[in-house]
N, C-alpha and C. Protein backbone atom coordinates (compact mmCIF):
# COMPACT_ATOMS: atom_id res chain seq x y z
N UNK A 1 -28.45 17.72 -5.42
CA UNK A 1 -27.10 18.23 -5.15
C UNK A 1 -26.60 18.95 -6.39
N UNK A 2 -26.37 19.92 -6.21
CA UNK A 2 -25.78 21.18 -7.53
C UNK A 2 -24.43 21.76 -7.39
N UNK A 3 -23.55 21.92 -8.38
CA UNK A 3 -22.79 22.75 -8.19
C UNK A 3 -22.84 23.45 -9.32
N UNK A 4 -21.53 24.11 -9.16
CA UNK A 4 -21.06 25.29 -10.77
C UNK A 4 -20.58 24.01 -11.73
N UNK A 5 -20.63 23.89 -12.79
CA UNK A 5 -20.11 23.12 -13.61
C UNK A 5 -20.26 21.91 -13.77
N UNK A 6 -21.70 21.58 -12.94
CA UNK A 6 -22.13 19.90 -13.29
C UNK A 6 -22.59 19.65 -14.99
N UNK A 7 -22.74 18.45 -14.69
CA UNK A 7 -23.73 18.20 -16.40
C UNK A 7 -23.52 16.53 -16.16
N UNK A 8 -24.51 16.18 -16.38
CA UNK A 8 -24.94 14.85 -16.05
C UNK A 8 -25.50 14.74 -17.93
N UNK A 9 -24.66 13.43 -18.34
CA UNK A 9 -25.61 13.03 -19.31
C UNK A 9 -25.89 11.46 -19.90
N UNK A 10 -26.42 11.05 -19.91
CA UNK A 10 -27.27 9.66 -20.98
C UNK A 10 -26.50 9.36 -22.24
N UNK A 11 -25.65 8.26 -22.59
CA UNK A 11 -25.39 8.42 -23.21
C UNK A 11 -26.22 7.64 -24.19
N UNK A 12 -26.02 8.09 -25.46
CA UNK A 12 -27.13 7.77 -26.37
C UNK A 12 -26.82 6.41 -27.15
N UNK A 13 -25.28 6.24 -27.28
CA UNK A 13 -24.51 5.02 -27.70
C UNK A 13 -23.78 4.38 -26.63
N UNK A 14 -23.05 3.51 -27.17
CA UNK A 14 -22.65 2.43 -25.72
C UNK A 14 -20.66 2.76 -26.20
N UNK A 15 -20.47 3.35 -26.93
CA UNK A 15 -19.13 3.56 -27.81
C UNK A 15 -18.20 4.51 -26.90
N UNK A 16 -17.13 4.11 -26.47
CA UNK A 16 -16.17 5.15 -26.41
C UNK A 16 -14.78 4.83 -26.72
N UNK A 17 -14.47 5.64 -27.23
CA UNK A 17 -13.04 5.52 -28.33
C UNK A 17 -13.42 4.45 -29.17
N UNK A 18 -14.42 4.28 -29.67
CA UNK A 18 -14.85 3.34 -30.94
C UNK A 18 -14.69 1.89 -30.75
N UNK A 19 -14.69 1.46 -28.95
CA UNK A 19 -15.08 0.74 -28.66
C UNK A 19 -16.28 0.60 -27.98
N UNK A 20 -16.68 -0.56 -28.32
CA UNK A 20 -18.25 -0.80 -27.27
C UNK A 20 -17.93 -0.86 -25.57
N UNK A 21 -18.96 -0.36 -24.68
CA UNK A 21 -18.82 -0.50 -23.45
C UNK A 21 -19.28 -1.86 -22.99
N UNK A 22 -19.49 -2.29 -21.70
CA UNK A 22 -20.18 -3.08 -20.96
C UNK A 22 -20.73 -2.48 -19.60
N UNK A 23 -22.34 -2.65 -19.65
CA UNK A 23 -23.03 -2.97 -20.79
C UNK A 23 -23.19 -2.48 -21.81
N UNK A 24 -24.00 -3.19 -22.82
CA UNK A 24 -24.17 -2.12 -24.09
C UNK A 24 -25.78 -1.09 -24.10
N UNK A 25 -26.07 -0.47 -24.79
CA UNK A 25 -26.33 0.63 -24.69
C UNK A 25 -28.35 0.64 -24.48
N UNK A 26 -28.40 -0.74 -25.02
CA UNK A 26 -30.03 -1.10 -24.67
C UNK A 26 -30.04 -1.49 -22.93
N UNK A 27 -29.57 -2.64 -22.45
CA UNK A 27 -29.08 -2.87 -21.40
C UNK A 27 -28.93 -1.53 -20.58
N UNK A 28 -27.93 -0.98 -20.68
CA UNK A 28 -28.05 0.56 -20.32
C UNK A 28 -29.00 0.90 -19.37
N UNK A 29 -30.13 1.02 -20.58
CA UNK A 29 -31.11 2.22 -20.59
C UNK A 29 -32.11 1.78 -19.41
N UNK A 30 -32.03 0.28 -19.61
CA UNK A 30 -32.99 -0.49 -18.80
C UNK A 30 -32.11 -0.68 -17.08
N UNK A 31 -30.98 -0.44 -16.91
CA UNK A 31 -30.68 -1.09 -16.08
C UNK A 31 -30.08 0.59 -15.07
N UNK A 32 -29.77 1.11 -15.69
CA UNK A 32 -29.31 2.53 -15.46
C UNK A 32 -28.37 3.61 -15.90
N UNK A 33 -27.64 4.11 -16.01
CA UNK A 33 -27.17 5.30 -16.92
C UNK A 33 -25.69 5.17 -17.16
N UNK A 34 -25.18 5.98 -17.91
CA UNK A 34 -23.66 6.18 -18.01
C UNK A 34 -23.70 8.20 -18.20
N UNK A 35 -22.77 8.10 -17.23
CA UNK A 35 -22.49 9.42 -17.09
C UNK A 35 -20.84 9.40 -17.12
N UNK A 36 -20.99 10.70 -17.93
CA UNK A 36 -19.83 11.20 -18.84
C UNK A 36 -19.44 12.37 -19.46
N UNK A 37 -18.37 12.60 -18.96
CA UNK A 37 -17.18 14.11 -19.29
C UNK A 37 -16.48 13.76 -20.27
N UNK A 38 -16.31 14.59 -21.33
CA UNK A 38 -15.05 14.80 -22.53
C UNK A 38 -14.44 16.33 -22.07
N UNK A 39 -13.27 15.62 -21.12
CA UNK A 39 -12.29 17.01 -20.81
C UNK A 39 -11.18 17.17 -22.30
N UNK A 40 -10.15 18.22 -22.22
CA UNK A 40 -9.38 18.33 -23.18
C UNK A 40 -9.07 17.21 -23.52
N UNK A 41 -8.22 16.73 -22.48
CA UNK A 41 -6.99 15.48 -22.52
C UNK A 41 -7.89 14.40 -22.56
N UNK A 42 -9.06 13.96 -21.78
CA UNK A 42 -9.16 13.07 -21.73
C UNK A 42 -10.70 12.44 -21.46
N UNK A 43 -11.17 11.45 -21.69
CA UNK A 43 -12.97 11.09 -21.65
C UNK A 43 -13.07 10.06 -19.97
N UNK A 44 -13.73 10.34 -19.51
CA UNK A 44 -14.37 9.53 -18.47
C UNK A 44 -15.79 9.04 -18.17
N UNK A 45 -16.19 7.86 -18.27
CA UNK A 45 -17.32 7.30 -18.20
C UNK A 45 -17.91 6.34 -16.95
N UNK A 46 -18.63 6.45 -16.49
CA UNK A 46 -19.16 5.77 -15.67
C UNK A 46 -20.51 4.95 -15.59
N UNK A 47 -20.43 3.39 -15.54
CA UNK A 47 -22.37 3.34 -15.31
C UNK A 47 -22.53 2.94 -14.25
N UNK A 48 -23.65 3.95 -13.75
CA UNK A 48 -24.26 3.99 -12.65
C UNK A 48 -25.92 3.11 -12.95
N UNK A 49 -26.07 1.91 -11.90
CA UNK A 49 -26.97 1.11 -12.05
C UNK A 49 -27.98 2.26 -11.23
N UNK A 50 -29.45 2.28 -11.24
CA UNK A 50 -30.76 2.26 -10.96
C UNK A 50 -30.81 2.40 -9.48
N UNK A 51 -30.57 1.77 -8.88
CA UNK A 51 -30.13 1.49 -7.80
C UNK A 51 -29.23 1.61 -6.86
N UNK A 52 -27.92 2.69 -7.37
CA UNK A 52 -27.30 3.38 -6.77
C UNK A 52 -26.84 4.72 -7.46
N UNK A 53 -27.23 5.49 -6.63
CA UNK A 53 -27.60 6.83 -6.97
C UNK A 53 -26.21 7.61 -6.88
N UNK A 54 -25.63 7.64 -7.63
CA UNK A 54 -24.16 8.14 -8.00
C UNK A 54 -24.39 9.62 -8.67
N UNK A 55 -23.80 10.81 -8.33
CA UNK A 55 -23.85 12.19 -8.21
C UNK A 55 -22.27 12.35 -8.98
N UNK A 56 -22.57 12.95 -10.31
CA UNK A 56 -21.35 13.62 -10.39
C UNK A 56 -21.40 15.12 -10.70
N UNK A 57 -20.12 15.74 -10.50
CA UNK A 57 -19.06 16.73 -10.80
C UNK A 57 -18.27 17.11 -11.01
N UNK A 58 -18.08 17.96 -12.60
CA UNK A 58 -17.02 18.15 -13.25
C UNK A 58 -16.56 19.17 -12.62
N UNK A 59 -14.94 19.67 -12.90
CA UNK A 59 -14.59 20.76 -13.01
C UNK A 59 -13.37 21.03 -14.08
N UNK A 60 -13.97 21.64 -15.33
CA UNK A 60 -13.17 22.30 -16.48
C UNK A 60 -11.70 22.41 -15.98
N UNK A 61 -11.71 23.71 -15.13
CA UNK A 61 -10.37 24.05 -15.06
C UNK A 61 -9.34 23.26 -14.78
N UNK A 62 -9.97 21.90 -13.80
CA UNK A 62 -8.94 21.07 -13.39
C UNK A 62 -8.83 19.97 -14.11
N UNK A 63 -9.63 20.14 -15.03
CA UNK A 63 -9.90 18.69 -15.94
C UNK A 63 -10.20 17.36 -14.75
N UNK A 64 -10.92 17.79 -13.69
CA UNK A 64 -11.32 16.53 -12.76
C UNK A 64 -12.66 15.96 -12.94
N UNK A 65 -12.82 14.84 -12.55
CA UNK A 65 -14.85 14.33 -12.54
C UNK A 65 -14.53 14.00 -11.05
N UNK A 66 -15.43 13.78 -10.38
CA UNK A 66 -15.89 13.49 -8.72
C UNK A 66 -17.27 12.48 -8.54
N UNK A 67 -16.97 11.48 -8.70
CA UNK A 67 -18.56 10.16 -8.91
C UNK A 67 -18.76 10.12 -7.12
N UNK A 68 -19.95 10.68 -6.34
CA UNK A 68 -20.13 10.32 -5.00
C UNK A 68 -21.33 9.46 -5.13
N UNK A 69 -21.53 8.40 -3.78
CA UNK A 69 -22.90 7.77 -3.76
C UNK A 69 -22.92 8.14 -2.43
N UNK A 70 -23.78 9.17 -2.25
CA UNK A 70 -24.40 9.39 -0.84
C UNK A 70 -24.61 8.03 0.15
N UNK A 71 -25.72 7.14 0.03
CA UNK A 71 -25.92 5.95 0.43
C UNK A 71 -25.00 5.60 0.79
N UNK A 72 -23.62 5.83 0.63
CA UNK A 72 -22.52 4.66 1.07
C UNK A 72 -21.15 5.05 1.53
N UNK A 73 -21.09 6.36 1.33
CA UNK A 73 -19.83 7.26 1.13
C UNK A 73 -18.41 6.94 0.17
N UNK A 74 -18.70 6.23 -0.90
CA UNK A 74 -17.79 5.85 -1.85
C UNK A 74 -17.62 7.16 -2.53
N UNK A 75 -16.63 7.53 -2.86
CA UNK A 75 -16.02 8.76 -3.80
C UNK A 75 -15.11 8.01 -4.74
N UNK A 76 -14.97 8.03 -6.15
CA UNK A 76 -14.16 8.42 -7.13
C UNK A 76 -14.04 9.65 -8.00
N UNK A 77 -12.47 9.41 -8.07
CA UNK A 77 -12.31 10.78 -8.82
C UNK A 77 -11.16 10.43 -9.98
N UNK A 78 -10.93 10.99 -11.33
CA UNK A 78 -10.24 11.05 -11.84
C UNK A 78 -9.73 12.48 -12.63
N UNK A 79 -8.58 12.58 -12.63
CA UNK A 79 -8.01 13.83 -13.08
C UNK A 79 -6.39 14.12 -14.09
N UNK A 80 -6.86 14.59 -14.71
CA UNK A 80 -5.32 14.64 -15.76
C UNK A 80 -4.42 15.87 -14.86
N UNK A 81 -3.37 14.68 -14.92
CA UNK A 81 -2.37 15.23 -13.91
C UNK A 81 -0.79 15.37 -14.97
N UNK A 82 -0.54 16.41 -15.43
CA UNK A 82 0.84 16.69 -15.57
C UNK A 82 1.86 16.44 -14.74
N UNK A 83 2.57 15.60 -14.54
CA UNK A 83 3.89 15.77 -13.24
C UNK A 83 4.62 16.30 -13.98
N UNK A 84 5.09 17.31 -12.73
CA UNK A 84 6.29 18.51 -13.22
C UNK A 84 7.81 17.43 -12.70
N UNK A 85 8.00 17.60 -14.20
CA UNK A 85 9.45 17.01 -15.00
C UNK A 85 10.40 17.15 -13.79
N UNK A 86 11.30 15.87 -13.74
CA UNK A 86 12.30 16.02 -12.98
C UNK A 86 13.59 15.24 -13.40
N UNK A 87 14.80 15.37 -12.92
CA UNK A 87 15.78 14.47 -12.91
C UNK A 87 15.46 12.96 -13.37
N UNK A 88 15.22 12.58 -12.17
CA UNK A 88 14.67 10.97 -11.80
C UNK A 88 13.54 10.46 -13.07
N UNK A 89 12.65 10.75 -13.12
CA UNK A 89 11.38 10.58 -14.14
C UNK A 89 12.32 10.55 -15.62
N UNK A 90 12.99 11.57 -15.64
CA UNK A 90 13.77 11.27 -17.16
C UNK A 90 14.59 10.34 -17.10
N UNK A 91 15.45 9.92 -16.17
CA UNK A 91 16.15 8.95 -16.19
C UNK A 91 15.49 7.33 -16.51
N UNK A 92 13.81 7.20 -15.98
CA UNK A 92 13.24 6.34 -15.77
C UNK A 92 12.94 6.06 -17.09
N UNK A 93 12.34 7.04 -17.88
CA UNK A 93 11.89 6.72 -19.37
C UNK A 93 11.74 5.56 -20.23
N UNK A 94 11.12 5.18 -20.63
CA UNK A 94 11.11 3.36 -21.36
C UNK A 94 11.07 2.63 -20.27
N UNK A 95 10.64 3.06 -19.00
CA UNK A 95 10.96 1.56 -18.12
C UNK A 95 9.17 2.14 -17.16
N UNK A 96 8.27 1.72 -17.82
CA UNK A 96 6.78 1.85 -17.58
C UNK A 96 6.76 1.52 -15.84
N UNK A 97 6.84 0.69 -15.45
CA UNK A 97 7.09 0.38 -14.58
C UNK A 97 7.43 1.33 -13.11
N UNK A 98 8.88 1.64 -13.66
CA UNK A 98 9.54 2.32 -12.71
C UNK A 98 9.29 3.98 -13.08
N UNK A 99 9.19 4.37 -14.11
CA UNK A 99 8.12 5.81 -14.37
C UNK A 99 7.24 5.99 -13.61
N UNK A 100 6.46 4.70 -13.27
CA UNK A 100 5.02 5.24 -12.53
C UNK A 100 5.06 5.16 -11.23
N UNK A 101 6.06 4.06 -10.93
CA UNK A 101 6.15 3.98 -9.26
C UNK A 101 7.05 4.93 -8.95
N UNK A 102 8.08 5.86 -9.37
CA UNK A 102 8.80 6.95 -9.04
C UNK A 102 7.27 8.40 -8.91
N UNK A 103 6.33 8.41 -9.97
CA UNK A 103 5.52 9.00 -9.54
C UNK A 103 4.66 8.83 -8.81
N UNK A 104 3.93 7.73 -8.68
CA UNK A 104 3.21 7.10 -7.49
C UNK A 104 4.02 7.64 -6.17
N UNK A 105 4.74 7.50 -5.77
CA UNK A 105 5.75 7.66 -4.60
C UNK A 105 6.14 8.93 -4.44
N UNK A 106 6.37 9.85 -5.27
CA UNK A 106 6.22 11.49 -5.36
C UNK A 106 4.79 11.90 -5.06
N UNK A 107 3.55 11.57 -5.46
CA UNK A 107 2.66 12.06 -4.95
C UNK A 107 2.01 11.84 -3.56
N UNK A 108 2.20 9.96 -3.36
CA UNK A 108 1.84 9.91 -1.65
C UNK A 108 2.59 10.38 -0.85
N UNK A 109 4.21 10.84 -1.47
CA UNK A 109 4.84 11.92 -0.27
C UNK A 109 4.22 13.33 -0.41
N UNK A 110 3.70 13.59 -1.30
CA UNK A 110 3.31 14.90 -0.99
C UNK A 110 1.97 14.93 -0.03
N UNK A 111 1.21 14.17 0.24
CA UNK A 111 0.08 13.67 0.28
C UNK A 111 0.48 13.62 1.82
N UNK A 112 1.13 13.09 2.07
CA UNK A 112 1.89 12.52 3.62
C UNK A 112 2.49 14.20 4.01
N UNK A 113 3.10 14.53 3.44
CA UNK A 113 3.73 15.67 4.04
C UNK A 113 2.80 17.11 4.57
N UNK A 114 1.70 17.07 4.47
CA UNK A 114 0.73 18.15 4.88
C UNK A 114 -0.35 17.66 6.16
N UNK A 115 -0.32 16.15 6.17
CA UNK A 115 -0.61 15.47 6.96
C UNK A 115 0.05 15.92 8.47
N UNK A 116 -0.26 15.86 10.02
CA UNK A 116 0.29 15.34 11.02
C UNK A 116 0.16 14.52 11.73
N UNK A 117 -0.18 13.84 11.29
CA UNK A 117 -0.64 12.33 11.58
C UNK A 117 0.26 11.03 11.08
N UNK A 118 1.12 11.17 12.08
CA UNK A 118 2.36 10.04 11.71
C UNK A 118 1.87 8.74 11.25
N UNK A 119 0.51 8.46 11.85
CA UNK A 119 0.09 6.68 11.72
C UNK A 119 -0.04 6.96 9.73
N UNK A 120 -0.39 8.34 9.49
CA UNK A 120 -0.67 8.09 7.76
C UNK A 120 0.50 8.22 7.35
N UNK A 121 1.21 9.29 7.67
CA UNK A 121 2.51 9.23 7.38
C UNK A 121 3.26 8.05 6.89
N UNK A 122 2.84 7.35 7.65
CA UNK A 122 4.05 6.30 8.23
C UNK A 122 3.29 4.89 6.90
N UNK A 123 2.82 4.77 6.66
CA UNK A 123 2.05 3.50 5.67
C UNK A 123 2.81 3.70 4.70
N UNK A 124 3.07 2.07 4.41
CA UNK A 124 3.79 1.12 3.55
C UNK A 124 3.34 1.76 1.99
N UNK A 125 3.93 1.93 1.01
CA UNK A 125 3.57 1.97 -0.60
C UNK A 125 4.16 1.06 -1.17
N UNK A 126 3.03 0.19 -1.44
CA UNK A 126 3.50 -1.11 -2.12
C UNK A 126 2.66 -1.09 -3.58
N UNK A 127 3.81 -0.43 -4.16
CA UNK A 127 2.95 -0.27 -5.71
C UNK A 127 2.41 -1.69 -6.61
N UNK A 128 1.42 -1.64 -7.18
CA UNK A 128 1.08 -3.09 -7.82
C UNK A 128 0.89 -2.39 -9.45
N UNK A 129 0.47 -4.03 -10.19
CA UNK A 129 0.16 -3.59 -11.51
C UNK A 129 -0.90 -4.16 -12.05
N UNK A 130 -1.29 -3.00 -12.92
CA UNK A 130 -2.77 -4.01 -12.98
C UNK A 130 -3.07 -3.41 -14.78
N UNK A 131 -3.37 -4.32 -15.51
CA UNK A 131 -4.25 -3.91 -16.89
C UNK A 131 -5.71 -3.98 -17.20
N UNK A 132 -6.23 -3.50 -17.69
CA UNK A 132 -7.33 -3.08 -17.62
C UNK A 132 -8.40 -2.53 -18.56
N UNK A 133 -8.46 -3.45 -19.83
CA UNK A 133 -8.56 -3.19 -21.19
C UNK A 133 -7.36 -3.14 -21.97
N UNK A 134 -7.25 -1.36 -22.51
CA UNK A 134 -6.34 -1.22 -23.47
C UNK A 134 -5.15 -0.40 -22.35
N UNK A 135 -5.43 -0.60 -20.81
CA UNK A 135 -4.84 0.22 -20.18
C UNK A 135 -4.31 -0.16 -19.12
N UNK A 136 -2.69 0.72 -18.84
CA UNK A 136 -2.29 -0.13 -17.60
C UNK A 136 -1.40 0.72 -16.63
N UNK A 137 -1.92 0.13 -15.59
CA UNK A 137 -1.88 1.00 -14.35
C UNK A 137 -1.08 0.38 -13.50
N UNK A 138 -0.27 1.73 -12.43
CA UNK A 138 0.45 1.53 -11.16
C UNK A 138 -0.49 1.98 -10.38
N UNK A 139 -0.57 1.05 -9.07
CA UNK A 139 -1.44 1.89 -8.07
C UNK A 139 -0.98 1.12 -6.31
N UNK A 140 -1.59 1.78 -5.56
CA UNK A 140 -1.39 1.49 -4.17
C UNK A 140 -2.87 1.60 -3.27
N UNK A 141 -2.61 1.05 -2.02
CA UNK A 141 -3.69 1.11 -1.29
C UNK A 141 -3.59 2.48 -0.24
N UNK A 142 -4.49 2.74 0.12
CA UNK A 142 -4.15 3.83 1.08
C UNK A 142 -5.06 3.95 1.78
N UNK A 143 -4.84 4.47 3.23
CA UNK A 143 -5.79 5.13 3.77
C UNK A 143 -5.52 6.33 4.48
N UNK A 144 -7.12 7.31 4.75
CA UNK A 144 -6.57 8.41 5.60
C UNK A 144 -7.74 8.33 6.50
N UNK A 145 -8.40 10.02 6.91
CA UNK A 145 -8.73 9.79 7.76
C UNK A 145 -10.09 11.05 7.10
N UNK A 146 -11.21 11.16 7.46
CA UNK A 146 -12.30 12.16 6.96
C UNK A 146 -12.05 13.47 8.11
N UNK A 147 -12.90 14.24 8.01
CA UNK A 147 -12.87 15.44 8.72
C UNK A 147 -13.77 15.16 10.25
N UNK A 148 -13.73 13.93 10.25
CA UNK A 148 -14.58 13.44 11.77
C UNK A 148 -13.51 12.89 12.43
N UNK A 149 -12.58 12.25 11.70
CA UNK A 149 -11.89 11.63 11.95
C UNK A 149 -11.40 10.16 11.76
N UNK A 150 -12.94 9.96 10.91
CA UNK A 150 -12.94 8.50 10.97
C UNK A 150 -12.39 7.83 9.83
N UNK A 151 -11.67 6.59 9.78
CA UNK A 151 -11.17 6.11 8.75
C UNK A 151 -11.53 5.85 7.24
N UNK A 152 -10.76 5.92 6.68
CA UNK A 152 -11.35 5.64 4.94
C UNK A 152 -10.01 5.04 4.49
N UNK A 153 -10.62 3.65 3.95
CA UNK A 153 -10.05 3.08 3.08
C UNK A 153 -9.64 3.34 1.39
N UNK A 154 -8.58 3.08 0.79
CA UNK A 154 -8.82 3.48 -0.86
C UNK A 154 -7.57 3.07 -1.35
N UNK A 155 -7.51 3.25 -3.07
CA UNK A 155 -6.97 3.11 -4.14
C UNK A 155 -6.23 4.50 -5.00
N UNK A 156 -5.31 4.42 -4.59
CA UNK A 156 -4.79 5.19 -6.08
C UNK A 156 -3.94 5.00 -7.29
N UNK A 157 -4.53 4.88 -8.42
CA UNK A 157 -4.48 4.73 -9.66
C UNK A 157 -3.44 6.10 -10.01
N UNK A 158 -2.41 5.42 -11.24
CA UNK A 158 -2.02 6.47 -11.98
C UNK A 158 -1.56 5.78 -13.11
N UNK A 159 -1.89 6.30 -14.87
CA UNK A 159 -1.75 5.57 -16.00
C UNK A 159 -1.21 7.16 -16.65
N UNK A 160 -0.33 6.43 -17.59
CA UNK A 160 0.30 7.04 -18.39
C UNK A 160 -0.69 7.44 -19.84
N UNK A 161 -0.67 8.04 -20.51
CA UNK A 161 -1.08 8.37 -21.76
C UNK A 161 -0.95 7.20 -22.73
N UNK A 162 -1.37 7.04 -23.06
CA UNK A 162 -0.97 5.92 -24.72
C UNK A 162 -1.98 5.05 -24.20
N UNK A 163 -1.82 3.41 -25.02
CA UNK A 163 -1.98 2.29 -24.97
C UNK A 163 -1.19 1.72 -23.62
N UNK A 164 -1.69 0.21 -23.28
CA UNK A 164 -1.00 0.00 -22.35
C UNK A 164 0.80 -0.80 -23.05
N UNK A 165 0.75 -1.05 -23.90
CA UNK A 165 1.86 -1.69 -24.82
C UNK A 165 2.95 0.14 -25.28
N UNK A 166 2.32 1.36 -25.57
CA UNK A 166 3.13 1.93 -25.81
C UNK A 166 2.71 3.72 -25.15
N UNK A 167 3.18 3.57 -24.23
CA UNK A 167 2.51 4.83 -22.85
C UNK A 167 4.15 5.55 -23.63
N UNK A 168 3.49 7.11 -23.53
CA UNK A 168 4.37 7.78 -23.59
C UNK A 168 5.26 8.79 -22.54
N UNK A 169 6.13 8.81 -22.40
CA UNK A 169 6.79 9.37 -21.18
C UNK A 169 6.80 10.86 -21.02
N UNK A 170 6.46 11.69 -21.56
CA UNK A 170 6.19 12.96 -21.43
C UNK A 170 5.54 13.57 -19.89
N UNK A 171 4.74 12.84 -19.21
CA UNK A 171 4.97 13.31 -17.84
C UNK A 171 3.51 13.69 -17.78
N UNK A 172 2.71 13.39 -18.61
CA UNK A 172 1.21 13.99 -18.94
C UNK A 172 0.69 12.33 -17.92
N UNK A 173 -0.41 12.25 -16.98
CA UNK A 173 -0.80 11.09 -16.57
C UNK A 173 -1.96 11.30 -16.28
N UNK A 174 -2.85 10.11 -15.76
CA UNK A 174 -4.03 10.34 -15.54
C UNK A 174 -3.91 9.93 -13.68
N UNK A 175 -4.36 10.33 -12.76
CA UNK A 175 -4.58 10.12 -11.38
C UNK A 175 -5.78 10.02 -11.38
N UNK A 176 -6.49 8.46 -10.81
CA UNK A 176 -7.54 8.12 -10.12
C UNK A 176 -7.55 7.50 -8.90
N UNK A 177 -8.84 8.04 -7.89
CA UNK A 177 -8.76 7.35 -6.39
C UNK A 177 -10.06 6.65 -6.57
N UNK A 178 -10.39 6.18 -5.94
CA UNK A 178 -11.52 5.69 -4.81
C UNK A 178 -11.21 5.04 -3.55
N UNK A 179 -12.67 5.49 -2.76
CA UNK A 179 -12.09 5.88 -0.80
C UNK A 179 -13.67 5.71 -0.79
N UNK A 180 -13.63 4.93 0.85
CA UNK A 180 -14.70 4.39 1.20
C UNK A 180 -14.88 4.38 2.52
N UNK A 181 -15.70 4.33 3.58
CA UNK A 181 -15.33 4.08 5.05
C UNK A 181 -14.87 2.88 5.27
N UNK A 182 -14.53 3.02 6.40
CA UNK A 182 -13.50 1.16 6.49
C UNK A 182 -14.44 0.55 7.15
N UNK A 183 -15.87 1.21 7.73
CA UNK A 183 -16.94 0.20 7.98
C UNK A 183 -18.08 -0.30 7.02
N UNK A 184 -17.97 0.07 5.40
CA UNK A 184 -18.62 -0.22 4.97
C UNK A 184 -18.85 -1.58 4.70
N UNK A 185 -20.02 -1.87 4.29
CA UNK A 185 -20.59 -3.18 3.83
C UNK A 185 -19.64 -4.04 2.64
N UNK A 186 -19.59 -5.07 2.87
CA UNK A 186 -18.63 -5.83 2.09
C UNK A 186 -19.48 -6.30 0.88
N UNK A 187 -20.74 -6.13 0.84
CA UNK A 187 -21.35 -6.01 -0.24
C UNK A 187 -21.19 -4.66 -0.91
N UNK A 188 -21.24 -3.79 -0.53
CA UNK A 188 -21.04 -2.21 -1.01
C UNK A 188 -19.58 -1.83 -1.67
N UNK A 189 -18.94 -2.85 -0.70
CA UNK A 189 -17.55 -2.26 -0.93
C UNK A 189 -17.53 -3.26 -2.35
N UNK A 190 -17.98 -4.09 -2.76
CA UNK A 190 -17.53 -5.61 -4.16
C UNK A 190 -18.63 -4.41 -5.07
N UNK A 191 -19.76 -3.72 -5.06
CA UNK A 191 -20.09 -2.71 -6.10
C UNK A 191 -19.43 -1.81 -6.63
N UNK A 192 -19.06 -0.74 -5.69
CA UNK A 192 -17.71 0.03 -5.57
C UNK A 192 -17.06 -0.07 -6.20
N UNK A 193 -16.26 -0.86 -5.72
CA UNK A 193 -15.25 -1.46 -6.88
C UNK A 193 -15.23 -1.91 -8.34
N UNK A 194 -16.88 -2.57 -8.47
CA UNK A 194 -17.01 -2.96 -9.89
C UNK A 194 -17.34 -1.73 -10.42
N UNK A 195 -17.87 -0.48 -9.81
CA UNK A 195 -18.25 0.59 -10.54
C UNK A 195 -16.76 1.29 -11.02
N UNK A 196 -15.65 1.32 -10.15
CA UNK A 196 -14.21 1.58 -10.58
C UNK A 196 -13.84 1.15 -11.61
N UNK A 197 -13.70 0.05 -12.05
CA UNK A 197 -13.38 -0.94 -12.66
C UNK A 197 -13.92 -0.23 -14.21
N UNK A 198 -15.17 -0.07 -14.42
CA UNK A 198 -16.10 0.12 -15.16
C UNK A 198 -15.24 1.67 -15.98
N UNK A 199 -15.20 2.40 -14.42
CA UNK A 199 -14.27 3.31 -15.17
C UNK A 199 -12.57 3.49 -16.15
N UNK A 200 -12.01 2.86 -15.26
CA UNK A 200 -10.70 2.18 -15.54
C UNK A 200 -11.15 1.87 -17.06
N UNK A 201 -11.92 0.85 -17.44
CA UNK A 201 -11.47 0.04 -18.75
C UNK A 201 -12.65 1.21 -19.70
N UNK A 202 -13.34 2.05 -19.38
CA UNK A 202 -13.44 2.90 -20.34
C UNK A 202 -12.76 4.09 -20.90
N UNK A 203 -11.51 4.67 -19.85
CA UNK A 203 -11.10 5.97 -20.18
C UNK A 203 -10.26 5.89 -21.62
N UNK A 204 -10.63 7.30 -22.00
CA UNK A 204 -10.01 7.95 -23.25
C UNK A 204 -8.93 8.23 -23.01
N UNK A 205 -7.25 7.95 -23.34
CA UNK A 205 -6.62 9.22 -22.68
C UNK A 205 -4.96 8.44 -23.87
N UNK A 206 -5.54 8.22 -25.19
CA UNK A 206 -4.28 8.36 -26.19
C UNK A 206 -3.45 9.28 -26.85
């Protein structure tokens, strides 16, 4: 699978932001890879075990990565997302919390609004919180629907810039999903997730 602007690479150390990963970097080699983008804003890493054959793609301009596993139809993606400044968001400022769920909630309405499909429309946003290393996140569950029609389950992530103790409010964020079929394997779906995870507590983005 090829596009314009792939690059798949090995990393040679187990280090990012001058911390060690898990696993570390012998482990790694033996067990399967870490693939990894250094966009402007921000680093994204992934390890992909031996055994599941995870495909990525960058794209520069958008500062996005796209992790697919054919085998299973799991997609993650992460992308540095500027939200364009508003009223509300400035008012929110110092309150981490309510910063992210005012943006969380601005983007699944936009998300909803191109939709015609009232049943997506219509789903609950029940923002949660979660930390995750040095990092900490608002996110929600979601689902939509594929171009067959058929359901997909998922996650969307959104973290502020900084540390998770001192995120800065400037409006610069990071947006991550992962989406899955809602018939997948409940073994597939507990990998999935640990491969998310994996990402989450490695990103660069101070």
């Amino acid at each position: 699978m090829k596009a314009a602007g792939i690059a798949l690479w090995l990393l040679a150390a187990s280090t990012v932001g001058g911390e060690e990963t898990n696993p570390p970097a012998a482990e790694a080699e033996a067990q399967g890879r870490l693939l990894g983008k250094s966009f402007r804003d921000y680093t994204v890493v992934m390890f992909a075990r031996n055994e599941e054959p995870w495909v990525a793609f960058w794209s520069e301009p958008q500062q996005m990565a796209r992790f697919e596993n054919p085998t299973n139809g799991v997609t993650i993606t992460a992308q540095y997302f500027p939200f364009p400044a508003d009223a509300a968001l400035q008012r929110a400022a110092g309150d981490r919390d309510r910063y992210l769920d005012l943006a969380l909630r601005k983007y699944c309405a936009a998300l909803f609004s191109v939709t015609r499909d009232t049943e997506i429309s219509a789903q609950p946003i029940d923002a949660k919180s979660r930390v995750v290393g040095d990092h900490y996140f608002r996110y929600c569950a979601m689902w939509a629907r594929d171009r067959a029609g058929n359901k997909r389950n998922g996650q969307i992530y959104l973290m502020l810039r900084g540390r998770a103790e001192k995120p800065k409010f400037n409006g610069e964020m990071l947006l991550l999903t992962i989406g899955y079929p809602e018939l997948i394997a409940p073994s597939e779906e507990k990998k999935a997730l640990a491969a998310f995870d994996v990402i989450l507590q490695n990103l660069s983005f101070f």
